[in-house]
N, C-alpha and C. Protein backbone atom coordinates (compact mmCIF):
# COMPACT_ATOMS: atom_id res chain seq x y z
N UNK A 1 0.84 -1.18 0.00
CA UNK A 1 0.00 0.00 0.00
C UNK A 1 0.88 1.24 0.00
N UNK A 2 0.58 2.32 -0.78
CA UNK A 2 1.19 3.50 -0.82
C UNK A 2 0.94 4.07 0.24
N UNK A 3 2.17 5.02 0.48
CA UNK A 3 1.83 5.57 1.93
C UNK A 3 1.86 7.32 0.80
N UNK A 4 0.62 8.11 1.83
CA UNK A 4 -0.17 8.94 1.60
C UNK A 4 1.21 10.52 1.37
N UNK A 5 1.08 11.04 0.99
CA UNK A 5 2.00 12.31 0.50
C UNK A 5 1.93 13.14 1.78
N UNK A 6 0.82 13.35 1.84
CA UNK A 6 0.15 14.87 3.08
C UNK A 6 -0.08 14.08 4.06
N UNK A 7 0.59 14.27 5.22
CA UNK A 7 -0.51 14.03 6.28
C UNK A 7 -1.57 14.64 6.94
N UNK A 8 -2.53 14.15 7.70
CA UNK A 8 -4.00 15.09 7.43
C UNK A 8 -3.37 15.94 9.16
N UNK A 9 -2.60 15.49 9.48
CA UNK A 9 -1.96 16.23 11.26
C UNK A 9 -1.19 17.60 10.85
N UNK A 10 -1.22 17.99 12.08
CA UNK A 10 -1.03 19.36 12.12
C UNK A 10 0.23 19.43 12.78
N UNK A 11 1.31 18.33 12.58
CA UNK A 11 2.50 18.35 13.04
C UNK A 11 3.51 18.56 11.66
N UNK A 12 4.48 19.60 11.66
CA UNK A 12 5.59 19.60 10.35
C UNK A 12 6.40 19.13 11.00
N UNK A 13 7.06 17.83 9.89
CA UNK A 13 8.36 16.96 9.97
C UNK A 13 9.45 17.69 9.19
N UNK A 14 10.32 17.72 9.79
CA UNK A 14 11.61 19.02 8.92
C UNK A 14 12.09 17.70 7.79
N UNK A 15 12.38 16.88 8.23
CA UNK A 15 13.06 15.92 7.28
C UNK A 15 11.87 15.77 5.61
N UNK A 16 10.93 15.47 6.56
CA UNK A 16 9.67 15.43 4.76
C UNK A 16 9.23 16.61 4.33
N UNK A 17 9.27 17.80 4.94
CA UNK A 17 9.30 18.70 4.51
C UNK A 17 10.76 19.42 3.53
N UNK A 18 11.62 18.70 3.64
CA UNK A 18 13.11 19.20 3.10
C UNK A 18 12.96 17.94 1.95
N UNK A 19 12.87 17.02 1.80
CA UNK A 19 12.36 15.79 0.99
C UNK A 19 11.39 16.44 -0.21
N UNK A 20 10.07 17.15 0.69
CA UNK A 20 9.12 17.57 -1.00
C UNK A 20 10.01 19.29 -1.41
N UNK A 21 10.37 19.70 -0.57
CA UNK A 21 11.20 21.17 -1.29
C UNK A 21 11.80 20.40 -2.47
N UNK A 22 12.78 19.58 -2.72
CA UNK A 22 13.92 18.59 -3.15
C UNK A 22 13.07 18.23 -4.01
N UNK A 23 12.08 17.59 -4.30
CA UNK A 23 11.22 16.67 -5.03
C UNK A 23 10.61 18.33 -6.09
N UNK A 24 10.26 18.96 -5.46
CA UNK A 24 9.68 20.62 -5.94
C UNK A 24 10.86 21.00 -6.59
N UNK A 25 11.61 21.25 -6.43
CA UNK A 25 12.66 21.83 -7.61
C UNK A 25 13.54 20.57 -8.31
N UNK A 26 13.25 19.53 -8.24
CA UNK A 26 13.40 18.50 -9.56
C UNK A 26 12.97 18.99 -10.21
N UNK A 27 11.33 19.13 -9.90
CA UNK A 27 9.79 19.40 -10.70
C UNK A 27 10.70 20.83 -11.45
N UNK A 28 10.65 21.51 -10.99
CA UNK A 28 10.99 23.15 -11.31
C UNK A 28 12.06 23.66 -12.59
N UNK A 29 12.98 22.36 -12.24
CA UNK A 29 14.15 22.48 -13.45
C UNK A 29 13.81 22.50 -14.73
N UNK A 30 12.79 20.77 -14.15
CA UNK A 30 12.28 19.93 -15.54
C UNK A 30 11.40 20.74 -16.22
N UNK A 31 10.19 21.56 -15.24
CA UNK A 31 9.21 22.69 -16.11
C UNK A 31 8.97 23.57 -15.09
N UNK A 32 9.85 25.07 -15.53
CA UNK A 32 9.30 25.95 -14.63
C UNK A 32 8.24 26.82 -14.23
N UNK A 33 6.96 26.14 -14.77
CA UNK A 33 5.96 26.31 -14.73
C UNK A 33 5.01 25.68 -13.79
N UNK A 34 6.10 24.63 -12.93
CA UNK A 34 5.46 24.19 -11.78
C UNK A 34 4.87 24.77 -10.72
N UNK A 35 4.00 24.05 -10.17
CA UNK A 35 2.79 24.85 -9.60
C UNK A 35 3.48 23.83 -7.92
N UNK A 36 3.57 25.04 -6.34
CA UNK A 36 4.23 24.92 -5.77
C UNK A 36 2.86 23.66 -5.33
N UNK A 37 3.26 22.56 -4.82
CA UNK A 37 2.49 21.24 -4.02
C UNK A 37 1.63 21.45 -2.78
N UNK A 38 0.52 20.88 -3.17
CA UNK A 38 -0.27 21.13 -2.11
C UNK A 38 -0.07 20.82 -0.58
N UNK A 39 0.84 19.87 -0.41
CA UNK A 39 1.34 19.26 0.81
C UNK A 39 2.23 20.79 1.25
N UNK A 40 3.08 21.58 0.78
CA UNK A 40 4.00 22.39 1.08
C UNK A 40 2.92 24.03 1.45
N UNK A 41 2.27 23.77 0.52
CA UNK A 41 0.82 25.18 1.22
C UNK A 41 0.16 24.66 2.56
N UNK A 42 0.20 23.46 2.43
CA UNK A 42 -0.47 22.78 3.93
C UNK A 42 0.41 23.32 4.69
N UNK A 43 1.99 23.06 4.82
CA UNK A 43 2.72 22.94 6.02
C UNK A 43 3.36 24.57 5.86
N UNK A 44 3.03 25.85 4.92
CA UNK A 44 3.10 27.01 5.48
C UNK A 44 1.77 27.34 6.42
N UNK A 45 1.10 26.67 5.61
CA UNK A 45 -0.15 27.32 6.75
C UNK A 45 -0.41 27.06 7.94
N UNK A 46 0.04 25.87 8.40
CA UNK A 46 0.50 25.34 9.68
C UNK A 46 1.08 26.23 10.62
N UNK A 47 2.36 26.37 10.10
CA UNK A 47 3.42 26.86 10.35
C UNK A 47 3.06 27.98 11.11
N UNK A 48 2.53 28.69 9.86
CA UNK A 48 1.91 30.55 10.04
C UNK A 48 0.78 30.48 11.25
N UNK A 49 0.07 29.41 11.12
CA UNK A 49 -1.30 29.06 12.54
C UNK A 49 -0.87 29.09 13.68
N UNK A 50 0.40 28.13 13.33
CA UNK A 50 1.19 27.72 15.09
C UNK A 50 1.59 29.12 15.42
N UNK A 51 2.48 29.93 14.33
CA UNK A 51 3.03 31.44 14.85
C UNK A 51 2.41 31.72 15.26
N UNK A 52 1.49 32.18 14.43
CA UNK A 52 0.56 33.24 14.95
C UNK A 52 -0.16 33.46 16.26
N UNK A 53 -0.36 32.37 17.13
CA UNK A 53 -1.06 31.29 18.02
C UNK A 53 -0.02 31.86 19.37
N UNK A 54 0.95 31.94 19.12
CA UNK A 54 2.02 32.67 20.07
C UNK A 54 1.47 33.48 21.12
N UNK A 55 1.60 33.42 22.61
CA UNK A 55 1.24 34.42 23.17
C UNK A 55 1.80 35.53 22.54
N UNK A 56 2.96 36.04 22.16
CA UNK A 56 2.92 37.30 21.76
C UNK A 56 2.22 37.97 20.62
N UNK A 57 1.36 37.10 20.12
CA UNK A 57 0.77 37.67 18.89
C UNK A 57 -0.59 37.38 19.26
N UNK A 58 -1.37 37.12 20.81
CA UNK A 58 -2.34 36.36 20.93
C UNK A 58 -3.69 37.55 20.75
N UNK A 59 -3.51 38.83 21.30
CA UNK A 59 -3.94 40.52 21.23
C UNK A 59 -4.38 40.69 19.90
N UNK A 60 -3.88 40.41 19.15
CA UNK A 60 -4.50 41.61 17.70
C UNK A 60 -5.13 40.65 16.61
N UNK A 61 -5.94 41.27 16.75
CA UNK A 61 -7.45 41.11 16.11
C UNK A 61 -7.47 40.57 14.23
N UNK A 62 -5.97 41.09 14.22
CA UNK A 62 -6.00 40.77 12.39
C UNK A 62 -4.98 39.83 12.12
N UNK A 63 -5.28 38.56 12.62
CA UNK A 63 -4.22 37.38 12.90
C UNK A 63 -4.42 36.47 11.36
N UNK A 64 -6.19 36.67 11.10
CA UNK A 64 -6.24 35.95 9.41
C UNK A 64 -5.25 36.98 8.34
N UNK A 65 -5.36 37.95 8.68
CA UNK A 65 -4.55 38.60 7.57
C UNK A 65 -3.09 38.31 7.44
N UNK A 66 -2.36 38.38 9.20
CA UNK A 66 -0.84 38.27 8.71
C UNK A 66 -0.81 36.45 8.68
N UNK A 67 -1.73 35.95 9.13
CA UNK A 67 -1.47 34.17 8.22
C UNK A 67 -1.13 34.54 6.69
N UNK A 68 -2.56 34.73 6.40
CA UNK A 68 -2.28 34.45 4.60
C UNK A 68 -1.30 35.52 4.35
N UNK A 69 -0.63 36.63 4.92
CA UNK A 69 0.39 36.90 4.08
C UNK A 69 1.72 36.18 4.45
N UNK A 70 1.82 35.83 5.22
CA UNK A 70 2.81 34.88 5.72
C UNK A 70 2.87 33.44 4.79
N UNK A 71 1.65 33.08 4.59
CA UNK A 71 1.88 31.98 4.04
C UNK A 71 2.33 32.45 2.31
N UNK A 72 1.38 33.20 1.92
CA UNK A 72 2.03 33.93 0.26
C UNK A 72 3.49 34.10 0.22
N UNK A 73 4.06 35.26 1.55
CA UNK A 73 5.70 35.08 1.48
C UNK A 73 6.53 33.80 1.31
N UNK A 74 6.20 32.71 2.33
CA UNK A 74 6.40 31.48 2.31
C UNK A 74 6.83 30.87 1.02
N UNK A 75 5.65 31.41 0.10
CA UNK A 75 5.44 30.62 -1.28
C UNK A 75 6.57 30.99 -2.29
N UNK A 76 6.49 32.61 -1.98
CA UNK A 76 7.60 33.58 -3.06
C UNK A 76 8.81 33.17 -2.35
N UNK A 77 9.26 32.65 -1.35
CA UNK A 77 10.50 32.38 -1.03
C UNK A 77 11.12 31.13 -0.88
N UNK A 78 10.18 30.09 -1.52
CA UNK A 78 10.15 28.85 -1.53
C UNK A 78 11.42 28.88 -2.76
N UNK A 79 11.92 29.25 -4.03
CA UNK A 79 12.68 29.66 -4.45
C UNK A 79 14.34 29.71 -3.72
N UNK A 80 14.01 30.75 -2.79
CA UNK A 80 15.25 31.31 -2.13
C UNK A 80 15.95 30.32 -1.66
N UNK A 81 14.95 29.34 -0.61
CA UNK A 81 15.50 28.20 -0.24
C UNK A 81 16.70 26.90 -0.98
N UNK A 82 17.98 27.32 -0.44
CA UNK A 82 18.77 26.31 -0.82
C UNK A 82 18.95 25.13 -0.37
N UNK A 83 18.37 23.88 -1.20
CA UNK A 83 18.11 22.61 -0.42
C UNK A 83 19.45 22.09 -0.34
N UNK A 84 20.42 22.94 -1.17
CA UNK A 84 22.01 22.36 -1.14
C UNK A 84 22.70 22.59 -0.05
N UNK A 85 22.33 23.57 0.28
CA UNK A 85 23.27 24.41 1.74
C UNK A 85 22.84 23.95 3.16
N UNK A 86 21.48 24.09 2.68
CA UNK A 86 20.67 23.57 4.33
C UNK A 86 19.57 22.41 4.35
N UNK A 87 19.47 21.86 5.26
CA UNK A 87 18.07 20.92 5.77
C UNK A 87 17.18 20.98 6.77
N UNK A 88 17.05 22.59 6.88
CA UNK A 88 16.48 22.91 7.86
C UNK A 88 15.71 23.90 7.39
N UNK A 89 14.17 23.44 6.49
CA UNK A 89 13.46 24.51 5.81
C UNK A 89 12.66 24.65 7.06
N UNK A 90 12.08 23.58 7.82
CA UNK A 90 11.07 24.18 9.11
C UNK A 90 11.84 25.88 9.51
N UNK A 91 13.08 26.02 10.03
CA UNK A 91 13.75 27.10 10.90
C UNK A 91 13.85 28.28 9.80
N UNK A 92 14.30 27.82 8.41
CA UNK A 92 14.41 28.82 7.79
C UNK A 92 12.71 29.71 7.28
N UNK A 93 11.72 28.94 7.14
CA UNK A 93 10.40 29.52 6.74
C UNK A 93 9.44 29.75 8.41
N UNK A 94 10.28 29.63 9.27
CA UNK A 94 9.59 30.10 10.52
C UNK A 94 10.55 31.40 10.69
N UNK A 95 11.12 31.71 10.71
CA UNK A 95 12.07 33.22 10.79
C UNK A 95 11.44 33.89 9.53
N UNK A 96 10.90 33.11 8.56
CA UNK A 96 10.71 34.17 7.50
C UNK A 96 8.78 34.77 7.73
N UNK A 97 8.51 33.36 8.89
CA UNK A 97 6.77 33.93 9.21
C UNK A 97 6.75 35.14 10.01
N UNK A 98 7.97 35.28 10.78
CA UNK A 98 7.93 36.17 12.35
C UNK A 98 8.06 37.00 11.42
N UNK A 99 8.70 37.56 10.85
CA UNK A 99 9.31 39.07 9.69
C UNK A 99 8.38 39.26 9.50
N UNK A 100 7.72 38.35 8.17
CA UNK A 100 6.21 38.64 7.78
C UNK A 100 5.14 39.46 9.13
N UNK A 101 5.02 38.71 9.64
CA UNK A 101 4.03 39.13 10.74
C UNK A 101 4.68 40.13 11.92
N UNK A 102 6.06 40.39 12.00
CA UNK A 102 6.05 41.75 12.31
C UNK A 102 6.21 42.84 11.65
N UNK A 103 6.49 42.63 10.32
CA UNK A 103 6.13 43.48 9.78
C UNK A 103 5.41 44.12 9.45
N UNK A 104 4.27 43.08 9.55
CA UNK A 104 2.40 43.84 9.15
C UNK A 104 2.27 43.97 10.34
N UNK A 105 2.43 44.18 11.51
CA UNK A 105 1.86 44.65 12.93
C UNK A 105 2.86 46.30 12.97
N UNK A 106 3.94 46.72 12.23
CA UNK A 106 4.06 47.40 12.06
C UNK A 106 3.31 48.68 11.30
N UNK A 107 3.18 47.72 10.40
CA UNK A 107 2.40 48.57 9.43
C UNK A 107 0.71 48.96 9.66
N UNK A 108 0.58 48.04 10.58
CA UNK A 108 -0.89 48.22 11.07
C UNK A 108 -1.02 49.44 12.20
N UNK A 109 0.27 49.17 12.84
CA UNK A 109 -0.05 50.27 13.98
C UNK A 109 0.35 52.03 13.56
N UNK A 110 1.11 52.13 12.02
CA UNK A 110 1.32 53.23 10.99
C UNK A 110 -0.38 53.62 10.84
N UNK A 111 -0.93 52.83 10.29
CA UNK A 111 -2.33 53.28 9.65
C UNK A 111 -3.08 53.54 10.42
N UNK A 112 -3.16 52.81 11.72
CA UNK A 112 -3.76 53.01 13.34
C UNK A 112 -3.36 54.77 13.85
N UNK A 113 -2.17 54.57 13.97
CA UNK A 113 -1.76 56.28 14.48
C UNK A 113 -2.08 57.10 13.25
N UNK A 114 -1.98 57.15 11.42
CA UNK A 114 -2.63 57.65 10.71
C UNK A 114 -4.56 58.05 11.35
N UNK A 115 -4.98 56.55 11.06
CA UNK A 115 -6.17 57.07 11.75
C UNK A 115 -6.52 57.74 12.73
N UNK A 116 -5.84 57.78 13.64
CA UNK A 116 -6.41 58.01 15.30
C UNK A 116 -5.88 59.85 14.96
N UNK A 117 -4.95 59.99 14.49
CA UNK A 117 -4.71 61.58 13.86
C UNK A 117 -5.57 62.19 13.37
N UNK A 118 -6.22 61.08 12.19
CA UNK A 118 -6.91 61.77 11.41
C UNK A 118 -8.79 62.48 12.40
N UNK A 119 -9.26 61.26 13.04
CA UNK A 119 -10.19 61.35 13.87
C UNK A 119 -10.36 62.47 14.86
N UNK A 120 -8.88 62.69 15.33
CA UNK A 120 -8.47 63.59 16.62
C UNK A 120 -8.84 65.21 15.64
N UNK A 121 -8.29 65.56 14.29
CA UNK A 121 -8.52 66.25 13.73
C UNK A 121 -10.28 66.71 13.71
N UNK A 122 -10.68 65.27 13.53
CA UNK A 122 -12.18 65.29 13.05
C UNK A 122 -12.86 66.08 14.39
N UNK A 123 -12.48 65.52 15.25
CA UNK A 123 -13.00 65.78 16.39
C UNK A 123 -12.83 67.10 16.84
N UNK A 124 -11.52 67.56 16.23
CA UNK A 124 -11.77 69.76 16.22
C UNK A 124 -12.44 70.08 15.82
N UNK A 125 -12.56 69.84 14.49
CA UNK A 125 -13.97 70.25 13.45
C UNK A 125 -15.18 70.10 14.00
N UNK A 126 -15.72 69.08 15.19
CA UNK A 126 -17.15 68.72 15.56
C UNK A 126 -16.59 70.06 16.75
N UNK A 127 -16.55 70.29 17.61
CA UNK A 127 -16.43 70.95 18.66
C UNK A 127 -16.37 72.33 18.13
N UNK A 128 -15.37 72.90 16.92
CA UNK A 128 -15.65 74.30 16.64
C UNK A 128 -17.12 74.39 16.13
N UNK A 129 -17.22 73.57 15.85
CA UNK A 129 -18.88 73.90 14.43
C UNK A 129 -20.13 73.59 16.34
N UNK A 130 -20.00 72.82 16.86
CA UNK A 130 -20.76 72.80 17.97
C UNK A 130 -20.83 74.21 18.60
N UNK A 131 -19.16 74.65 18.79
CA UNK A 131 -19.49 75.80 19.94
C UNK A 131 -19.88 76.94 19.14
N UNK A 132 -19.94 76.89 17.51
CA UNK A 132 -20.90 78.06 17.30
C UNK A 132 -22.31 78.22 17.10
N UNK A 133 -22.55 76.74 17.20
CA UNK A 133 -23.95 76.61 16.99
C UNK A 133 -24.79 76.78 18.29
N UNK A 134 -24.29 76.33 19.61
CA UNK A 134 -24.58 76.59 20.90
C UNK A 134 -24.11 77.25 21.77
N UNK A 135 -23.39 77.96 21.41
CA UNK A 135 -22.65 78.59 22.63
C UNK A 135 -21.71 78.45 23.52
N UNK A 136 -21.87 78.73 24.63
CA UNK A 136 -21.08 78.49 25.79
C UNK A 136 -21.06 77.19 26.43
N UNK A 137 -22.03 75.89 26.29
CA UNK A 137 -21.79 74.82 26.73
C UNK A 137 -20.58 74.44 26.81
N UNK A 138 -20.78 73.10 27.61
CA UNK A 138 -18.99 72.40 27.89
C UNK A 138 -18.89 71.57 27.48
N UNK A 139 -17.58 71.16 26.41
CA UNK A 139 -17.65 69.79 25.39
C UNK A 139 -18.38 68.69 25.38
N UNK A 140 -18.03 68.30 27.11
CA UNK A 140 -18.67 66.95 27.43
C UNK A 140 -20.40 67.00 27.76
N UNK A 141 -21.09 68.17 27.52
CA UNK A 141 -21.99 68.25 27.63
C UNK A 141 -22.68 68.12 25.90
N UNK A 142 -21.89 68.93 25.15
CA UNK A 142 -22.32 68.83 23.77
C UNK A 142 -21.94 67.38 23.00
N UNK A 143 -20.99 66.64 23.38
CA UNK A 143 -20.83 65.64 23.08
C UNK A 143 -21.77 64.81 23.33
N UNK A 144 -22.40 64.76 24.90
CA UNK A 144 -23.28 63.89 25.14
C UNK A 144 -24.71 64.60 24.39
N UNK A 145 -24.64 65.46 24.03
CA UNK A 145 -26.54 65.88 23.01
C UNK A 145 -26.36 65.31 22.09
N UNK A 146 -25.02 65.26 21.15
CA UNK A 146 -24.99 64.96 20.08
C UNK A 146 -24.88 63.35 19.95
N UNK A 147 -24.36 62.69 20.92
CA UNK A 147 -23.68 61.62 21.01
C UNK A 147 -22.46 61.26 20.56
N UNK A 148 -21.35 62.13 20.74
CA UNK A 148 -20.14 61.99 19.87
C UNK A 148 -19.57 61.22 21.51
């Protein structure tokens, strides 16, 4: 009986994982039009689940987003990987998930302080246009009529 390609577990083996990289760029030489193996999208996405799963990443709310970009990087750097030099793709595509995903927590908290600027702005604009429309009230009083 053939034994199965993928396993359906949520454990990555570095050795069969360095085995289908190896088997993937046979494929790649012969036609580089190869399409990267479904077993190897399984075990970035793993990978990127387990990261992500980290107490230090356990807080922020946009954990589907830096998966799938983690796992896309994964894919574009599946390439980079030299199966000649090293046998250790688990270590090398887990250093390349943490980058990924701190990098977009960077970039998230850019657009976050963008926003929260932009709002703080907004929020002059409601208070001048309030205090000429009413007067002398006190912010937190006009805030609460208006409901801001």
């Amino acid at each position: 009986m053939a034994k199965p390609k993928c396993k359906p577990n949520e454990y990555i083996n570095n050795r069969e994982m360095w085995e289908e990289l190896v088997e993937y760029k046979r494929l790649k030489e012969l036609d580089p039009d190869t399409p990267v193996p479904l077993c190897l999208w399984e075990k970035f996405t793993i990978l990127a689940k387990r990261t992500a799963g980290a107490v230090n990443y356990s807080s922020y709310t946009y954990k589907d987003e830096f998966i799938d970009d983690a796992v896309i990087h994964c894919v574009i750097q599946i390439d980079k990987f030299n199966v000649n030099k090293s046998k250790n793709p688990y270590s090398y595509f887990r250093n390349a998930v943490n980058r990924v995903i701190l990098q977009f927590i960077r970039k998230e908290k850019q657009e976050s302080a963008k926003k929260d600027a932009c709002l703080h702005r907004y929020n002059g604009v409601i208070d001048k246009m309030i205090n000429e429309a009413h007067g002398a009230k006190s912010s937190k009083e006009k805030r609460d009529y208006y409901g801001f």
